[in-house]
C-alpha atoms as a PDB file:
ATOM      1  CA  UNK A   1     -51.270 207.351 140.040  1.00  0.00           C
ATOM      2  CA  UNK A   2     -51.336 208.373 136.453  1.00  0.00           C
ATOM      3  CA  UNK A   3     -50.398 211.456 134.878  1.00  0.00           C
ATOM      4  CA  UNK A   4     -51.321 213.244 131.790  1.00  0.00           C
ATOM      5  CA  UNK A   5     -49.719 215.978 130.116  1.00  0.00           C
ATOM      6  CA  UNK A   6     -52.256 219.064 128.525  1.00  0.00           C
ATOM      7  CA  UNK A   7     -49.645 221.253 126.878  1.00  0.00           C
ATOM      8  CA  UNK A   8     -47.289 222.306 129.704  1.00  0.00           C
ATOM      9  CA  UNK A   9     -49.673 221.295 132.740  1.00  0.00           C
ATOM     10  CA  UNK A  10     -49.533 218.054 134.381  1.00  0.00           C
ATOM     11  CA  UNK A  11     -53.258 216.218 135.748  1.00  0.00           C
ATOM     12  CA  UNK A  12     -52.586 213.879 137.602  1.00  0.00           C
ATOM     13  CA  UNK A  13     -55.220 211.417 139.012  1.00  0.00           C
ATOM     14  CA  UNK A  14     -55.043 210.936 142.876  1.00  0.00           C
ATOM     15  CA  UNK A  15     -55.163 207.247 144.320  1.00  0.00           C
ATOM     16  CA  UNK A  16     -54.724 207.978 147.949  1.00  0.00           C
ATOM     17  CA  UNK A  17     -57.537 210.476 148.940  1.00  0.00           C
ATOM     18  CA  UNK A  18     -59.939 209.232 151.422  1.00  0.00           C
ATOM     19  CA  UNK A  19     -62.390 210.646 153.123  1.00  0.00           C
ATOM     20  CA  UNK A  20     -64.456 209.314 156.632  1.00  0.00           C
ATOM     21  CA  UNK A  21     -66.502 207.407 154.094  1.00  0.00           C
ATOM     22  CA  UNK A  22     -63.826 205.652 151.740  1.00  0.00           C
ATOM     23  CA  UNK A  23     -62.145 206.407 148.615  1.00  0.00           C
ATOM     24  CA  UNK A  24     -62.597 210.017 146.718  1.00  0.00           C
ATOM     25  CA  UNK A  25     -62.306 210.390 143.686  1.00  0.00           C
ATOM     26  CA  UNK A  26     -59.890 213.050 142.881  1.00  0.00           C
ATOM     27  CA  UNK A  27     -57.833 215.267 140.383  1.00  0.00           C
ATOM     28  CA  UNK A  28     -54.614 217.421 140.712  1.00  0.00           C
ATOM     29  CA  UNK A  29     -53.195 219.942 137.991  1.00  0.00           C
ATOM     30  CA  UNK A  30     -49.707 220.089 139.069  1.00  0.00           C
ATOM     31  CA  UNK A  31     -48.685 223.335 140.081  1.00  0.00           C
ATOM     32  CA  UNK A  32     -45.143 225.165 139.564  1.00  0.00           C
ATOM     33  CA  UNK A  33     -42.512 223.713 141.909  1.00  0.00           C
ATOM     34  CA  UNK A  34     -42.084 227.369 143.597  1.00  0.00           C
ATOM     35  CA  UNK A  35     -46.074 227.633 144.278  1.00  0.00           C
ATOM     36  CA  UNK A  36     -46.691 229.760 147.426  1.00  0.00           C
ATOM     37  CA  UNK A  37     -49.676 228.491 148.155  1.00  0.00           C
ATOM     38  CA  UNK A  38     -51.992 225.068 147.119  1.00  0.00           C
ATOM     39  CA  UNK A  39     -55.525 224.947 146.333  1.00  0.00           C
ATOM     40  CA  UNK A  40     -58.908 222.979 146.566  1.00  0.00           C
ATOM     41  CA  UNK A  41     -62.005 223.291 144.709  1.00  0.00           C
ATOM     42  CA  UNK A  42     -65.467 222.013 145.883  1.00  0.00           C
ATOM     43  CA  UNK A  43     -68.500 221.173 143.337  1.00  0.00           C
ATOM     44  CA  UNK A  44     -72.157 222.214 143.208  1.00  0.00           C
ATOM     45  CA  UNK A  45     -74.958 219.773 144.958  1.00  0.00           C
ATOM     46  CA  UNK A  46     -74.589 215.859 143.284  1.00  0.00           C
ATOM     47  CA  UNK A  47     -78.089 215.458 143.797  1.00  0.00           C
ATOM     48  CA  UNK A  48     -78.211 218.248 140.747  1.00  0.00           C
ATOM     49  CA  UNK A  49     -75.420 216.602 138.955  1.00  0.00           C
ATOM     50  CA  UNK A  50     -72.820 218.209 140.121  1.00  0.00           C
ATOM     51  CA  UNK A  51     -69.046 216.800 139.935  1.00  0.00           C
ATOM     52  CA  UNK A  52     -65.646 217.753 139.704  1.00  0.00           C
ATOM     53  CA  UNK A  53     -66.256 218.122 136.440  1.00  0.00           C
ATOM     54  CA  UNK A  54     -68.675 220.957 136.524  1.00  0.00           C
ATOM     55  CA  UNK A  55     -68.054 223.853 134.206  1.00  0.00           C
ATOM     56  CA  UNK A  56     -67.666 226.525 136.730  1.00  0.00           C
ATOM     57  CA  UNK A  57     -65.131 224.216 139.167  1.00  0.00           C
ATOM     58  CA  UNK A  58     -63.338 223.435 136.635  1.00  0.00           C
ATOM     59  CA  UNK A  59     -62.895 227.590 135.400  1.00  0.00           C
ATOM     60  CA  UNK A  60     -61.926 228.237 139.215  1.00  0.00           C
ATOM     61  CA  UNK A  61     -59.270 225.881 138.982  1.00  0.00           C
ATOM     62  CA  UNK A  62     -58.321 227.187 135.879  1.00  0.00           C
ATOM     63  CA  UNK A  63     -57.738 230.623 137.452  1.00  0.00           C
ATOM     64  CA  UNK A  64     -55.889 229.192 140.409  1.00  0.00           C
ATOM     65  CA  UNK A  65     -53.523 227.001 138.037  1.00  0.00           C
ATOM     66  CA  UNK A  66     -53.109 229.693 136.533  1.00  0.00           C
ATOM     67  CA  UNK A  67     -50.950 231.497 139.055  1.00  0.00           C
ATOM     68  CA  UNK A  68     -49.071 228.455 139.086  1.00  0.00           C
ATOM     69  CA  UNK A  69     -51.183 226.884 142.591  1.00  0.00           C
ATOM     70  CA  UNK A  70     -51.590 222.844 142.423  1.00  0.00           C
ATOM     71  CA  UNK A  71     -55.526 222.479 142.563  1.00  0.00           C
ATOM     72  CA  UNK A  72     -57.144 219.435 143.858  1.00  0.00           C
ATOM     73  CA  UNK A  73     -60.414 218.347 142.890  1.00  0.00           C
ATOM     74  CA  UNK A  74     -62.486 215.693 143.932  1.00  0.00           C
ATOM     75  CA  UNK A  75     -66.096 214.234 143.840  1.00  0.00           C
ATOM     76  CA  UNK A  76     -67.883 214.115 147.245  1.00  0.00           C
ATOM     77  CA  UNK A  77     -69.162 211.146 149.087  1.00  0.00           C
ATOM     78  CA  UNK A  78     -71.609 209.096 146.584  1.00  0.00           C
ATOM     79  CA  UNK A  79     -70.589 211.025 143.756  1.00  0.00           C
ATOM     80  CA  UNK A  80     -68.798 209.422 140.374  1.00  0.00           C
ATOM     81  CA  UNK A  81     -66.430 206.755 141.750  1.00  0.00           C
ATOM     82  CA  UNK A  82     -66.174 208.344 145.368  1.00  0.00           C
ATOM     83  CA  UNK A  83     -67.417 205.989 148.436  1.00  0.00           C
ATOM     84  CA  UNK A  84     -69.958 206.411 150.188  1.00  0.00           C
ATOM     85  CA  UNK A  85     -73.607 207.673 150.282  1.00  0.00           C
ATOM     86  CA  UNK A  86     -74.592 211.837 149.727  1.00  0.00           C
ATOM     87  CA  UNK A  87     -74.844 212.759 153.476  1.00  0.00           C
ATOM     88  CA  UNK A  88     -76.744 216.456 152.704  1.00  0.00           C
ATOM     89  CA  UNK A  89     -73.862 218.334 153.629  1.00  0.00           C
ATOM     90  CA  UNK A  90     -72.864 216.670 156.868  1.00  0.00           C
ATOM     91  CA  UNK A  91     -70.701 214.154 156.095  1.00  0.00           C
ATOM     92  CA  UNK A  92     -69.020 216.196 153.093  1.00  0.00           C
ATOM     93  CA  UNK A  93     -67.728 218.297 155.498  1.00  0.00           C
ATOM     94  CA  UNK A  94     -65.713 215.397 156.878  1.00  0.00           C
ATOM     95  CA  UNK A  95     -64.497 214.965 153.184  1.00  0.00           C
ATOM     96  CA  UNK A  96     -63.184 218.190 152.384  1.00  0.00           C
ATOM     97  CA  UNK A  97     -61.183 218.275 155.788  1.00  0.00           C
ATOM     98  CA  UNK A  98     -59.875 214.752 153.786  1.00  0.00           C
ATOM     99  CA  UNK A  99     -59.174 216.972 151.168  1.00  0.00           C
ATOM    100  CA  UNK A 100     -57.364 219.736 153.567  1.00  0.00           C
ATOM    101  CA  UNK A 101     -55.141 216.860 154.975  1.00  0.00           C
ATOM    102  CA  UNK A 102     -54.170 215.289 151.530  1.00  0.00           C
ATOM    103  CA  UNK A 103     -53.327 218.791 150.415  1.00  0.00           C
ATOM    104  CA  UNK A 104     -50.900 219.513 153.946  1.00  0.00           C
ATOM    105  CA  UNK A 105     -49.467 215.963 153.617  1.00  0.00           C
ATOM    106  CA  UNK A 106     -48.267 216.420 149.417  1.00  0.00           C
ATOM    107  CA  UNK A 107     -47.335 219.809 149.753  1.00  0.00           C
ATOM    108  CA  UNK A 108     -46.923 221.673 153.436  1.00  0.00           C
ATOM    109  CA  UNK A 109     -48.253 224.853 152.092  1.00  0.00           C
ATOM    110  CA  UNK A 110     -51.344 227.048 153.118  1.00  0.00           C
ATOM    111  CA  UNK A 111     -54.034 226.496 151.018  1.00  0.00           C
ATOM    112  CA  UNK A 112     -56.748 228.448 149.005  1.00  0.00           C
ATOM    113  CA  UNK A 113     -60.264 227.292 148.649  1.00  0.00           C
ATOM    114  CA  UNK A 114     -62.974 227.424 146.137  1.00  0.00           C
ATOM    115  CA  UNK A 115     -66.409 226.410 146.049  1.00  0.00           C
ATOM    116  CA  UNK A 116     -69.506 226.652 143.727  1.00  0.00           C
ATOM    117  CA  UNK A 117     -72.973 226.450 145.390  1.00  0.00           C
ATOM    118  CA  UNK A 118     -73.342 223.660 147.682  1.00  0.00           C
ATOM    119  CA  UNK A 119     -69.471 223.487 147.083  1.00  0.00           C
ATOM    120  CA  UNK A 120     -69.110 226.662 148.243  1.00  0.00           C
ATOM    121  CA  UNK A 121     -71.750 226.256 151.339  1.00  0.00           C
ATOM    122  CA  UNK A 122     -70.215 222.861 152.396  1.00  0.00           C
ATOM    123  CA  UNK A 123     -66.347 224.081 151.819  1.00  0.00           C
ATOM    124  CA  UNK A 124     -66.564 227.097 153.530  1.00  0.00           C
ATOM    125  CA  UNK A 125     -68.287 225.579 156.760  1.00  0.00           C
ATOM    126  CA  UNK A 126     -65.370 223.347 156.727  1.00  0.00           C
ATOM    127  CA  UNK A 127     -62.871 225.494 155.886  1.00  0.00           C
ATOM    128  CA  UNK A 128     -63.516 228.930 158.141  1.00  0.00           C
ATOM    129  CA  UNK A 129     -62.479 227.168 161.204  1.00  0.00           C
ATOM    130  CA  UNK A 130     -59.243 225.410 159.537  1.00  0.00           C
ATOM    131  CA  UNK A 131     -55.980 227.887 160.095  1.00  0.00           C
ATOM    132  CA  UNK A 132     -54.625 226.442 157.050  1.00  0.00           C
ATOM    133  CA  UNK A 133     -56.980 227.944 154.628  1.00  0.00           C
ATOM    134  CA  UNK A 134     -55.959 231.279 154.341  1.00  0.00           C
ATOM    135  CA  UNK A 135     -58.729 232.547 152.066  1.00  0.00           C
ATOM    136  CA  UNK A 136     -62.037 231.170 150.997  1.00  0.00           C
ATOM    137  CA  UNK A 137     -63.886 231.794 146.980  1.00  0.00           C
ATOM    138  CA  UNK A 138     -67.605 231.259 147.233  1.00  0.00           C
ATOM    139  CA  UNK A 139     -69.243 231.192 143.868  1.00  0.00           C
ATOM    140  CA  UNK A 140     -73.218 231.560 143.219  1.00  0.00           C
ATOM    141  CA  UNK A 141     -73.582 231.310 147.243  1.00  0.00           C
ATOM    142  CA  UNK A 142     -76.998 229.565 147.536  1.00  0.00           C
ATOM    143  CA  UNK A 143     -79.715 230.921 149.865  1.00  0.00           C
ATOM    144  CA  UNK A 144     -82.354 228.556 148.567  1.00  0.00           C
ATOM    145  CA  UNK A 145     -82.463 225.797 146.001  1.00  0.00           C
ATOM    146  CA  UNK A 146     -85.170 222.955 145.582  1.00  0.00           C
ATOM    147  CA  UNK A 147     -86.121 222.750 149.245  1.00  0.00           C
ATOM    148  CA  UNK A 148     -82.941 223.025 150.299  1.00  0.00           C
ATOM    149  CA  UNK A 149     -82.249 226.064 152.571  1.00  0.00           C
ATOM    150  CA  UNK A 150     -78.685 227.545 153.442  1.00  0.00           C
ATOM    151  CA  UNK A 151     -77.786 229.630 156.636  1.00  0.00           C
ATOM    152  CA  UNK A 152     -74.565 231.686 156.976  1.00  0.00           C
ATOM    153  CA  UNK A 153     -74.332 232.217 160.770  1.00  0.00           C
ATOM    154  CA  UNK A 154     -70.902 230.922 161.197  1.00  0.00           C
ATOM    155  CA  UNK A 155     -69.282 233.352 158.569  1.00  0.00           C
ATOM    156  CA  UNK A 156     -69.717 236.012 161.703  1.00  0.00           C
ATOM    157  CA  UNK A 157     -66.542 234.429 162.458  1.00  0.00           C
ATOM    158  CA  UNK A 158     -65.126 233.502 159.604  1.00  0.00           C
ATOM    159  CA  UNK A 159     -61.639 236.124 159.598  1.00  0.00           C
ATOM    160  CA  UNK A 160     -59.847 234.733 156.559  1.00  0.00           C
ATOM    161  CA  UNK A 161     -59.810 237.198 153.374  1.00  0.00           C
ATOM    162  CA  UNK A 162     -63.551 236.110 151.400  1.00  0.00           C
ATOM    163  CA  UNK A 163     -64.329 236.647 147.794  1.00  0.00           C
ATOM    164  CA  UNK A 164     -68.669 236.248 146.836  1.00  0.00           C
ATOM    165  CA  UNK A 165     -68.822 236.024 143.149  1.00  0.00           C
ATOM    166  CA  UNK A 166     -72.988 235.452 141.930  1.00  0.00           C
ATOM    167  CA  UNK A 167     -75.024 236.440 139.251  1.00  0.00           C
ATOM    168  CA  UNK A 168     -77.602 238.672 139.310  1.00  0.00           C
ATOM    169  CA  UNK A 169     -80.166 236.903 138.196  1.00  0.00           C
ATOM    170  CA  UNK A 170     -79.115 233.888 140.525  1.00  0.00           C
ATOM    171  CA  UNK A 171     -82.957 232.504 141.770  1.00  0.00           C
ATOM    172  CA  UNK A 172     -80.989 230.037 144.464  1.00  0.00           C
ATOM    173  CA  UNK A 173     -78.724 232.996 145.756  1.00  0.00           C
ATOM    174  CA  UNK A 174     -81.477 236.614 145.250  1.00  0.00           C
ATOM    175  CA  UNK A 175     -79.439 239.595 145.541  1.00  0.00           C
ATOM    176  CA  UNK A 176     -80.606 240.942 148.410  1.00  0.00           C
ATOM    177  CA  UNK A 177     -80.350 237.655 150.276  1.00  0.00           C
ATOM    178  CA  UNK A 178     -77.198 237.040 149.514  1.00  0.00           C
ATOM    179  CA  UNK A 179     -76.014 240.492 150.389  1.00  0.00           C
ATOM    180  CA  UNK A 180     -77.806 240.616 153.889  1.00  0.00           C
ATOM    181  CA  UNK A 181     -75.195 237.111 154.155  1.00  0.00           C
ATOM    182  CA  UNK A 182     -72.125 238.668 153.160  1.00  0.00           C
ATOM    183  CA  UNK A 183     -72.824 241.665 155.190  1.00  0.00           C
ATOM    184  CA  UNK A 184     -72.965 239.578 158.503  1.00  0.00           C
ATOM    185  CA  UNK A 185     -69.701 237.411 157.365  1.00  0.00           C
ATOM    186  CA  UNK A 186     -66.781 238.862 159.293  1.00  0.00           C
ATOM    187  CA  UNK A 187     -64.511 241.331 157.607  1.00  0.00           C
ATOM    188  CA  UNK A 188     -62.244 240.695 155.189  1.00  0.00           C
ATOM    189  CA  UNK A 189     -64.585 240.269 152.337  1.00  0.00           C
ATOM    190  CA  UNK A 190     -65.672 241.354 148.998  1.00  0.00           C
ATOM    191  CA  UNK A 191     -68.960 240.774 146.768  1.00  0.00           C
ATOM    192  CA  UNK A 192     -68.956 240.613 143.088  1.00  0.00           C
ATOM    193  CA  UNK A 193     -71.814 240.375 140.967  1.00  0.00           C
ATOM    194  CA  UNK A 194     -72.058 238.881 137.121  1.00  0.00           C
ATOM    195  CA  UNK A 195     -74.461 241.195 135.593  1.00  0.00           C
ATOM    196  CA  UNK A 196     -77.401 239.197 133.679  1.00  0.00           C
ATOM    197  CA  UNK A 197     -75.923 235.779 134.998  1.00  0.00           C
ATOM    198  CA  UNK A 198     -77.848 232.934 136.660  1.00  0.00           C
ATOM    199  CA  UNK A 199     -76.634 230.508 138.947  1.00  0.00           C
ATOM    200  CA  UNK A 200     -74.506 229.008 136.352  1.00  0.00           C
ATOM    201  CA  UNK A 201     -73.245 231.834 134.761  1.00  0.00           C
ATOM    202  CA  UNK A 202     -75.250 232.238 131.760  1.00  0.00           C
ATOM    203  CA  UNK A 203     -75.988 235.685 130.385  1.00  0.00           C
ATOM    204  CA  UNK A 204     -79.841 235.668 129.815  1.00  0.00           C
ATOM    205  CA  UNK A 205     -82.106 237.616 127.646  1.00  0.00           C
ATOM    206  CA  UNK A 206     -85.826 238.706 128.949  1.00  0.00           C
ATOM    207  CA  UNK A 207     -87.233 239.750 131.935  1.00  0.00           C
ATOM    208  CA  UNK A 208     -88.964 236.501 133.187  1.00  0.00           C
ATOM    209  CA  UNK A 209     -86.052 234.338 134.577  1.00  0.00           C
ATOM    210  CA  UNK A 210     -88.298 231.047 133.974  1.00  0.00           C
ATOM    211  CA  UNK A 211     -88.847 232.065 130.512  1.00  0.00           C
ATOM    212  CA  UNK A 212     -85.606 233.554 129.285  1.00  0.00           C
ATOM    213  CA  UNK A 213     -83.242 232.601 126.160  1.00  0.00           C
ATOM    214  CA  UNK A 214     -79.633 231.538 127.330  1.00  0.00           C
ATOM    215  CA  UNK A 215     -77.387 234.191 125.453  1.00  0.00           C
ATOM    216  CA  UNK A 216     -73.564 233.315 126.218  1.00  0.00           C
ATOM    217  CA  UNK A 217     -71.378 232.408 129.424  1.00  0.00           C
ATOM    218  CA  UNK A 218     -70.030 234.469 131.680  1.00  0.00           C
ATOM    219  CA  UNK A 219     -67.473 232.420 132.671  1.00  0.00           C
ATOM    220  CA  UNK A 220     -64.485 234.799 131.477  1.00  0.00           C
ATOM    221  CA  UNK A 221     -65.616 237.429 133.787  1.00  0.00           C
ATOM    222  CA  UNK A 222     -65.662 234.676 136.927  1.00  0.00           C
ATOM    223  CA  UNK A 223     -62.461 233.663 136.136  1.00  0.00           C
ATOM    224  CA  UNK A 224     -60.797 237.088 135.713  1.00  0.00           C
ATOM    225  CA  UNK A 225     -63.045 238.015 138.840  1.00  0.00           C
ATOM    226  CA  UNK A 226     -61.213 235.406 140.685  1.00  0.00           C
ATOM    227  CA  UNK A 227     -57.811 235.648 139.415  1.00  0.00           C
ATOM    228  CA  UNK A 228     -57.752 239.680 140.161  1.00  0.00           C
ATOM    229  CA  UNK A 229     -58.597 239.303 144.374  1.00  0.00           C
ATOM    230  CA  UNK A 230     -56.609 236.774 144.770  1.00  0.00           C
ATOM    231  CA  UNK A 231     -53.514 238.481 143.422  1.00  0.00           C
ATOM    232  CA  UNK A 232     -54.573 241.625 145.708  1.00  0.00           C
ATOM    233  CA  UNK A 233     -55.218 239.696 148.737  1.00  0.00           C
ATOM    234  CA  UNK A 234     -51.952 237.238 148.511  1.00  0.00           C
ATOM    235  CA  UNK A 235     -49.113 239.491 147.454  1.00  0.00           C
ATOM    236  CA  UNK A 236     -46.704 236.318 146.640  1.00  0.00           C
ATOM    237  CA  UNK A 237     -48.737 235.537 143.878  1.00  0.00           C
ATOM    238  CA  UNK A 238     -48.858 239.282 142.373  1.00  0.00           C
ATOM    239  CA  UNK A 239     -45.843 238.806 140.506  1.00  0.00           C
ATOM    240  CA  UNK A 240     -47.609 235.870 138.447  1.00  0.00           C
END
């Protein structure tokens, strides 16, 4: 284990995490010692280049650090210097329930999770049937992405607290596709939308999504976005 001190926050690089398929590769920002709850975060689809890394994992973990939660990353199966071969989904859900364990075992406490796009498909499949995930962040919820299709049928009866946050202008998660999926997902829930933002987050200019000029992140509003429900939804962590 080695740790490294950013300011007042403490990463610290996890040895012990493994998954059905070996080692994981993993990160934890150390949370405050009086945290009420922990936290994971899941990253987009490897295949896309997608990593713990990833801009928008690493701004949901910012937002959940920032209420003072210990976040664990970590790179799938295959990924960076995790073991194992990608498994399309399958066998990822076997390492985020690694993740779910490694989590109980540091800290006891229920847990929060986050996902972005095949983060947030894989995670939540995993982690709607766990009782210690007590609320589940899906950001840009894919529908469809490069032959790759997505089906929501188990969020029928998925009864933790959900928050959707996508951009309007997502073309793997359409607007209307991804509201006819959070309209069958079981109550509690709650849809945001980033106006003008693609999959990633990116304000656009122009009509034509192929064809339009990157203008800015959005990437403050996702964060805020996320920081906001979860205070709402977990009243220990309104005081924060």
């Amino acid at each position: 284990m080695t740790q490294t001190h950013i300011g007042s926050a403490i990463l610290r690089t996890v040895d012990d995490l493994r998954g059905p398929a070996g080692h994981l590769e993993a990160l934890l920002n150390v949370g405050a010692a009086e945290a009420p709850y922990a936290a994971l975060v899941c990253h987009p689809h490897p295949l896309g280049g997608g990593t713990l890394h990833n801009k928008v994992v690493y701004r949901a973990m910012k937002a959940l650090h920032g209420l003072g939660l210990p976040v664990l990353r970590f790179n799938f199966r295959g990924t960076g210097l995790s073991a194992g071969e990608h498994d399309d989904g399958h066998g990822e859900q076997g390492d985020v329930r690694a993740a779910l364990d490694w989590l109980e075992r540091e800290y006891q406490l229920p847990i929060l999770f986050a996902g972005f796009s095949f983060g947030a498909y894989v995670g939540m499949r995993a982690c709607c049937s766990d009782a210690r995930v007590r609320g589940l962040i899906a950001l840009g919820l894919p529908v469809r992405a490069e032959g790759r299709e997505y089906e929501y049928g188990f969020l029928r009866d998925c009864t933790q607290p959900k928050l959707f946050i996508s951009g309007a202008r997502d073309p793997f998660g359409p607007v209307a596709e991804v509201e006819a999926a959070v309209s069958a997902a079981a109550d509690p829930k709650e849809l945001v939308w980033i106006t003008d933002a693609d999959h990633f987050f990116v304000s656009q200019t122009g009509t034509d999504i192929r064809s339009a000029k990157l203008s800015g992140s959005k990437l403050d509003e996702v964060q805020e976005a996320i920081r906001s429900w979860t205070i709402r939804c977990f009243p220990p962590l309104s005081h924060r």
